[in-house]
N, C-alpha and C. Protein backbone atom coordinates (compact mmCIF):
# COMPACT_ATOMS: atom_id res chain seq x y z
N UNK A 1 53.02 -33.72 92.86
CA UNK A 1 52.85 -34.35 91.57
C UNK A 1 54.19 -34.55 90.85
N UNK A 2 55.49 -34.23 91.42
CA UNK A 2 56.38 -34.27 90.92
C UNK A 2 57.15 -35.75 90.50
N UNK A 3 56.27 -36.29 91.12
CA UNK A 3 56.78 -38.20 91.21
C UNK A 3 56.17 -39.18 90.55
N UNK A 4 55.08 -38.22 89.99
CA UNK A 4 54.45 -39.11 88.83
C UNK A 4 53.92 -38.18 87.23
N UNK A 5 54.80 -37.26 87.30
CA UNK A 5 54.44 -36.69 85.64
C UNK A 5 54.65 -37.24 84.75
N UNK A 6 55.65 -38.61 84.80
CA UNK A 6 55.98 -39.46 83.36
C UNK A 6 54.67 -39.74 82.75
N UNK A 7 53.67 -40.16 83.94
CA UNK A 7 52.30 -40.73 82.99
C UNK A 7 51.61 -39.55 82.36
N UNK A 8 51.79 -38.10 82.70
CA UNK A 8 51.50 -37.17 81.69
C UNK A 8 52.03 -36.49 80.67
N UNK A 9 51.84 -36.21 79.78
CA UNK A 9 52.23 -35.17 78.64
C UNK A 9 53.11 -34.48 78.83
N UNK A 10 54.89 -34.63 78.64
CA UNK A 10 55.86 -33.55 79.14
C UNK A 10 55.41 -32.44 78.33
N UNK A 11 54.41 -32.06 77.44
CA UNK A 11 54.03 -30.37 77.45
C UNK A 11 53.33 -29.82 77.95
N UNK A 12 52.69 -30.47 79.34
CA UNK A 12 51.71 -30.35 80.37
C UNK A 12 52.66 -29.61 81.01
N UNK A 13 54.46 -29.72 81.05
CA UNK A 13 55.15 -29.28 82.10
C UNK A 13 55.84 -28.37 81.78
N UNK A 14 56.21 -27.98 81.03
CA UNK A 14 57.30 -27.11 79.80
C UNK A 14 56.97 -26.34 80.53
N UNK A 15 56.09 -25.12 80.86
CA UNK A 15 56.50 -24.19 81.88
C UNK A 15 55.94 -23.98 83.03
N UNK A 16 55.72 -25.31 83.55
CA UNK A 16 55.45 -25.50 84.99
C UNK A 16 56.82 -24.97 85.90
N UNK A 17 55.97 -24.68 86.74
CA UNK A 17 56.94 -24.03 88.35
C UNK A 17 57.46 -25.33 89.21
N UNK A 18 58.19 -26.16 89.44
CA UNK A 18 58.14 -27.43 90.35
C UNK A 18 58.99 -27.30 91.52
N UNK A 19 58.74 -27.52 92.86
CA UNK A 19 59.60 -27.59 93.90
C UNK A 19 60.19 -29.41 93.87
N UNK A 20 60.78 -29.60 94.16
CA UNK A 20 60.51 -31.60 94.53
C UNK A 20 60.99 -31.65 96.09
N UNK A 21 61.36 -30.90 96.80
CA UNK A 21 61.68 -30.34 97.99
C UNK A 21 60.39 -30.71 98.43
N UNK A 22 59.75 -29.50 98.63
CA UNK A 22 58.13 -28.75 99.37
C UNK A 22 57.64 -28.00 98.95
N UNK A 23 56.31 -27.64 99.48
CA UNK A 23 55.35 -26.73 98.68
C UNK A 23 55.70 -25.51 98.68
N UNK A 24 56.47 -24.90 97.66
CA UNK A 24 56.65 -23.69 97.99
C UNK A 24 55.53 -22.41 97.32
N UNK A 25 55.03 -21.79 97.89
CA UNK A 25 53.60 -20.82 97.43
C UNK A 25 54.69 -19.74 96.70
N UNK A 26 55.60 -19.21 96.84
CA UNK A 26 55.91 -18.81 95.69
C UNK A 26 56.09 -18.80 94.56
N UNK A 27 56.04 -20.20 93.73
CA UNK A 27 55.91 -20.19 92.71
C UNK A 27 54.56 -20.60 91.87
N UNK A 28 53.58 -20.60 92.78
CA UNK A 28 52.37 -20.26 92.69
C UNK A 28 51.97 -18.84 91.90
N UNK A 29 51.04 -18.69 90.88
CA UNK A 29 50.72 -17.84 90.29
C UNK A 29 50.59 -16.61 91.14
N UNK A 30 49.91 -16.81 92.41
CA UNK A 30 49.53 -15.25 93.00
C UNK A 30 50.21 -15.34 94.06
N UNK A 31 51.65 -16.80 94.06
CA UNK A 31 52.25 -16.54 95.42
C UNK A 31 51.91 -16.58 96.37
N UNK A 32 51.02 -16.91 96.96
CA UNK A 32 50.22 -17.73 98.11
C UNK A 32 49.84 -18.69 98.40
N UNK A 33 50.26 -19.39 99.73
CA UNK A 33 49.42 -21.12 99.75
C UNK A 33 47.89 -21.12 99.75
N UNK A 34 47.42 -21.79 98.90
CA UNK A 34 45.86 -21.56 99.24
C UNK A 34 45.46 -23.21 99.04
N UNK A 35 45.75 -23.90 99.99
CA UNK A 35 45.95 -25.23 99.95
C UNK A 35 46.24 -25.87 101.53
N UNK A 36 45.58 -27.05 101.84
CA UNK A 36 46.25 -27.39 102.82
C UNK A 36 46.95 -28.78 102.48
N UNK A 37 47.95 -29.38 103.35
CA UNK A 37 48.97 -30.39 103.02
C UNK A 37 48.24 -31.68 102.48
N UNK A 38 48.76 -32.19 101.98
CA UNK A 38 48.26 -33.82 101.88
C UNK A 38 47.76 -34.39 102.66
N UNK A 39 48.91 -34.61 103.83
CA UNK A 39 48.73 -35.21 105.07
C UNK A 39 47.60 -34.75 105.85
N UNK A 40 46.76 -33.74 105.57
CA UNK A 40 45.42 -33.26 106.09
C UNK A 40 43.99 -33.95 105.10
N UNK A 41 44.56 -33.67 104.41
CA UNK A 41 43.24 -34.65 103.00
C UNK A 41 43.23 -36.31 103.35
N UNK A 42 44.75 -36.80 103.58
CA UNK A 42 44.40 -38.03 103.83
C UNK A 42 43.88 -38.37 105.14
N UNK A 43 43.91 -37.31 106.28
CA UNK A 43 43.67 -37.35 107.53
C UNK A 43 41.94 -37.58 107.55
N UNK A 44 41.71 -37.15 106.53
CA UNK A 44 40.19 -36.81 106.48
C UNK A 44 39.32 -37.43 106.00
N UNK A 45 40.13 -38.55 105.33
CA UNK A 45 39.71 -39.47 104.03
C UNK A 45 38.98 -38.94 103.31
N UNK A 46 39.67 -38.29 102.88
CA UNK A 46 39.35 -37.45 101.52
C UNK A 46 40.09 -37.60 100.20
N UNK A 47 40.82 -38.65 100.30
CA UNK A 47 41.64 -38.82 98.85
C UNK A 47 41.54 -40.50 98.78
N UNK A 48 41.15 -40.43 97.22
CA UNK A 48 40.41 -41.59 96.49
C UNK A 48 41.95 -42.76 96.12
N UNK A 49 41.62 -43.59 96.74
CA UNK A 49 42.67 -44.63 96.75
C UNK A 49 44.08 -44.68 95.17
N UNK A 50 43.35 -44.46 94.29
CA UNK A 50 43.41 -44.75 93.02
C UNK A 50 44.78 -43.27 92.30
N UNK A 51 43.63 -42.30 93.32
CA UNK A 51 44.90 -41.25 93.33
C UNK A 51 45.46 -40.32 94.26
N UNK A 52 46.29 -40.96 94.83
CA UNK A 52 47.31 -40.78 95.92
C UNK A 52 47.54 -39.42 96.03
N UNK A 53 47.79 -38.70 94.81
CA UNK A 53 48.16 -36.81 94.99
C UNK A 53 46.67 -36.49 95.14
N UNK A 54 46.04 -36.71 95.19
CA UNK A 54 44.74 -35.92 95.52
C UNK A 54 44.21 -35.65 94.14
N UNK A 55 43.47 -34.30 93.98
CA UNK A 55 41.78 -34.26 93.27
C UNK A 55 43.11 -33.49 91.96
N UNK A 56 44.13 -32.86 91.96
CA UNK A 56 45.01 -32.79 90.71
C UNK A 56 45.10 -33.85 89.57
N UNK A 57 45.45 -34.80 90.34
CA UNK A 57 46.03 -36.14 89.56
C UNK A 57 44.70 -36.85 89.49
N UNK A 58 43.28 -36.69 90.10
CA UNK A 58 42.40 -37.41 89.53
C UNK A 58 42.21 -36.21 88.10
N UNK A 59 41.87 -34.87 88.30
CA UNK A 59 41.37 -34.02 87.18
C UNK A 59 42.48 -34.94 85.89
N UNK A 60 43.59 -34.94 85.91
CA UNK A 60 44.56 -34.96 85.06
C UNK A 60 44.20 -36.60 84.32
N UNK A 61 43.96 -37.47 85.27
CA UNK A 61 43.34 -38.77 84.52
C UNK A 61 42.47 -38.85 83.72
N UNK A 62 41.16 -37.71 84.47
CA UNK A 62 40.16 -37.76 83.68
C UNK A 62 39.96 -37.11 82.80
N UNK A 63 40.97 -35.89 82.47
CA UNK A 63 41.17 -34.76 81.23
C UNK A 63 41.67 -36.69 80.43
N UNK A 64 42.26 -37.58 80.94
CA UNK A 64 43.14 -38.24 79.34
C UNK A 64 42.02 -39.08 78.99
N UNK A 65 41.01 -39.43 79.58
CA UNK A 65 40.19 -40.40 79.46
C UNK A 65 39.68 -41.19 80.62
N UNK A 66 40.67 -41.32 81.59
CA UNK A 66 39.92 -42.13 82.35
C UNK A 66 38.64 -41.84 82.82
N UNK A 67 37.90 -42.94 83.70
CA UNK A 67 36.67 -42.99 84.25
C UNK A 67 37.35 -43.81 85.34
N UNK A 68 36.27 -43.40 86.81
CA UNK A 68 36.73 -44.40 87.53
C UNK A 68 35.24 -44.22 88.94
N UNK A 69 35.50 -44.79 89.93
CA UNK A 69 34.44 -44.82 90.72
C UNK A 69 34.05 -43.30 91.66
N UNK A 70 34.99 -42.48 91.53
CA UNK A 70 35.35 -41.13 92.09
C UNK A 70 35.02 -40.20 91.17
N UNK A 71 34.51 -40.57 90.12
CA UNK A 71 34.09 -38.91 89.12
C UNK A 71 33.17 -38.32 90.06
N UNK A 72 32.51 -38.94 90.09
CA UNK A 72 30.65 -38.04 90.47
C UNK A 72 31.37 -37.31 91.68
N UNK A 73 31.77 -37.45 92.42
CA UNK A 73 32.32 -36.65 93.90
C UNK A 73 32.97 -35.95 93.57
N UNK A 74 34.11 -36.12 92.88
CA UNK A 74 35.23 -35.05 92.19
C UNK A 74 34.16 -33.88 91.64
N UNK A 75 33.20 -34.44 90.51
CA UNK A 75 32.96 -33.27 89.77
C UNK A 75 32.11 -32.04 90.59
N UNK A 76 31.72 -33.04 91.71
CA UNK A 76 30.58 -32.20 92.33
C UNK A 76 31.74 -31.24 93.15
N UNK A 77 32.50 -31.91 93.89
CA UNK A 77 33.91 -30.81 94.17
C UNK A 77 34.10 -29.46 93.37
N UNK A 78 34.59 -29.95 92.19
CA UNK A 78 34.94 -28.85 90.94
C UNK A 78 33.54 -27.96 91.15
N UNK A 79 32.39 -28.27 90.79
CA UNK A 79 31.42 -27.46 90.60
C UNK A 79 31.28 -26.53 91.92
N UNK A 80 31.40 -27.21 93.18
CA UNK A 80 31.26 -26.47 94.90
C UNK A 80 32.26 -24.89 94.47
N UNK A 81 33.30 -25.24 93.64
CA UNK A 81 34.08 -23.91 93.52
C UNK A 81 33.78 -22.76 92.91
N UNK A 82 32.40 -22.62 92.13
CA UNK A 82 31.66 -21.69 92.06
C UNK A 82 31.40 -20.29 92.81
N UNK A 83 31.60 -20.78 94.05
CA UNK A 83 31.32 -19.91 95.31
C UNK A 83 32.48 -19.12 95.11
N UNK A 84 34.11 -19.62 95.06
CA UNK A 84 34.82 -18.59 95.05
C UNK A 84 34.57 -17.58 93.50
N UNK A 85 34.04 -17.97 92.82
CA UNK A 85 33.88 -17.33 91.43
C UNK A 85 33.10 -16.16 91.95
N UNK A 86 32.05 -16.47 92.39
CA UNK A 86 31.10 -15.52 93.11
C UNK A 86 31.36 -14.50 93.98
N UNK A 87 32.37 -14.70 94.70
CA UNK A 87 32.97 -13.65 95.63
C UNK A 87 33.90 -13.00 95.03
N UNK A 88 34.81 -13.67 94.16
CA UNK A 88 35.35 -12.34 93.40
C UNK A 88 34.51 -11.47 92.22
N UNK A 89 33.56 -11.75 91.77
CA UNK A 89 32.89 -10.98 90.95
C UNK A 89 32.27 -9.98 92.02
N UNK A 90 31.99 -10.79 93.11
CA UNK A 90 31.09 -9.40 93.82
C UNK A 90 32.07 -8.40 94.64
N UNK A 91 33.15 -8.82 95.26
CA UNK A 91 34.02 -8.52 95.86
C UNK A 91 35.58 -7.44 94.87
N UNK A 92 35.17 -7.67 93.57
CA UNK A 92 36.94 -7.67 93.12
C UNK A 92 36.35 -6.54 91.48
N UNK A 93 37.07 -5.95 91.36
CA UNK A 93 37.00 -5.35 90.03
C UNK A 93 37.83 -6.17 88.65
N UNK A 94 36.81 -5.96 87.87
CA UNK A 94 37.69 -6.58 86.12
C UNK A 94 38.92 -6.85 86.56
N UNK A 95 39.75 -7.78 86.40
CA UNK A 95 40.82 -8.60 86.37
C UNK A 95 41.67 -7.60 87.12
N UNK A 96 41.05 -7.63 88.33
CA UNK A 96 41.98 -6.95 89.75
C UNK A 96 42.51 -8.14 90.26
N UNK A 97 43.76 -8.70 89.94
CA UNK A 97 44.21 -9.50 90.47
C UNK A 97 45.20 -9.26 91.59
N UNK A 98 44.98 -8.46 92.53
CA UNK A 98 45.80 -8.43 93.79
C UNK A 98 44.49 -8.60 94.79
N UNK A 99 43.31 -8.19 94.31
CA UNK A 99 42.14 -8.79 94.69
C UNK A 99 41.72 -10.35 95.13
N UNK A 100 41.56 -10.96 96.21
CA UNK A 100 41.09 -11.83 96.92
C UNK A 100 42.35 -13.20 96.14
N UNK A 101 43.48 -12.95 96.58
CA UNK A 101 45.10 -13.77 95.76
C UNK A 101 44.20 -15.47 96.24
N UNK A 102 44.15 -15.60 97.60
CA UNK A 102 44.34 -16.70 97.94
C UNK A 102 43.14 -17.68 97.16
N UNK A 103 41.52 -16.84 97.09
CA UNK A 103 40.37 -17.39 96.39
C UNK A 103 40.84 -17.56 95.22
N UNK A 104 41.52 -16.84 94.37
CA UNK A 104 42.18 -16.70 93.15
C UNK A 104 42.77 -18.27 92.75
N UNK A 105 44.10 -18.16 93.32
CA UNK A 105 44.89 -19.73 93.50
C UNK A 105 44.09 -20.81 93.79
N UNK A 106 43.44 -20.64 94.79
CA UNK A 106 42.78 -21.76 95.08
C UNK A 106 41.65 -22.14 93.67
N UNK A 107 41.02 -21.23 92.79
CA UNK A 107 40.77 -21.24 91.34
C UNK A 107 41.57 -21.67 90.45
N UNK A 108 42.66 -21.61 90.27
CA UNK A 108 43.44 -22.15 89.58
C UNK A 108 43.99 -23.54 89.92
N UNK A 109 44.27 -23.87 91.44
CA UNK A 109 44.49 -25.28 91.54
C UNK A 109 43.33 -26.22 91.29
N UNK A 110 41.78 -25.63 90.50
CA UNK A 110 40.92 -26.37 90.74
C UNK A 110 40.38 -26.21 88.79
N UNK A 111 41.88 -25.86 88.25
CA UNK A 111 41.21 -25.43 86.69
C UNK A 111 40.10 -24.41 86.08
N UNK A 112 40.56 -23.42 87.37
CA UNK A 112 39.47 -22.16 86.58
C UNK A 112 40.31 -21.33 86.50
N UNK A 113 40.43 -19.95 85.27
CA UNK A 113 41.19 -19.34 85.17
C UNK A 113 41.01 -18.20 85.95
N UNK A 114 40.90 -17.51 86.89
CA UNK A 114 40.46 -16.28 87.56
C UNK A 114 40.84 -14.94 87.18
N UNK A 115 41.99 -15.10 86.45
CA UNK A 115 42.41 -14.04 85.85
C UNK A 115 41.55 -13.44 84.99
N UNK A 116 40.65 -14.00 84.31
CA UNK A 116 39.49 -13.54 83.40
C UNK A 116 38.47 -13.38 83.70
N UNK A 117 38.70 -13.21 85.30
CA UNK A 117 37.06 -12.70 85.80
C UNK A 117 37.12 -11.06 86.19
């Protein structure tokens, strides 16, 4: 996302972590990749023409307003992530966050806070 933040809010970024290199999982909240590459999403056709970085840069359109032919799939996406919510409640104690890192991140790249579970 580093190649198109002009179209967002520079206080969206103020204390964002950014590589422009590569993905580096260290500067990831729990420090772990919990992600697979681009080049695997597009392998799969799984990323919506409209937005090239994947299901980030659609959330981020549609936090400003947009609408487009990809909500309904996206949201049903967002909602599928429930499941990791579920395994750390059953799996993890009050905001044990060294508890299940990678389900964690992968919560946060999808706009849930996990830290407050």
């Amino acid at each position: 996302m580093t190649d198109c933040r002009k179209e967002f809010p520079a206080s969206w970024f103020k204390k964002a972590k950014l590589c422009h290199e590569f993905h580096d999982p260290k500067l990831n909240f729990f420090g772990v990749n919990a992600s697979k590459p681009l080049s695997y999403w597009k392998k799969k056709g799984w990323i919506y023409f409209e937005d090239p970085r994947g299901w980030f840069q659609w959330y981020c359109r549609y936090y400003m307003g947009r609408r487009c032919d990809d909500d309904e799939r996206q949201i049903k996406r967002w909602k599928a992530m429930n499941r990791h919510i579920a395994q750390i409640r059953k799996n993890c104690g009050k905001k044990e966050l060294t508890c299940r890192p990678r389900q964690r991140q992968a919560l946060l790249h999808w706009a849930y806070d996990s830290r407050k579970i």
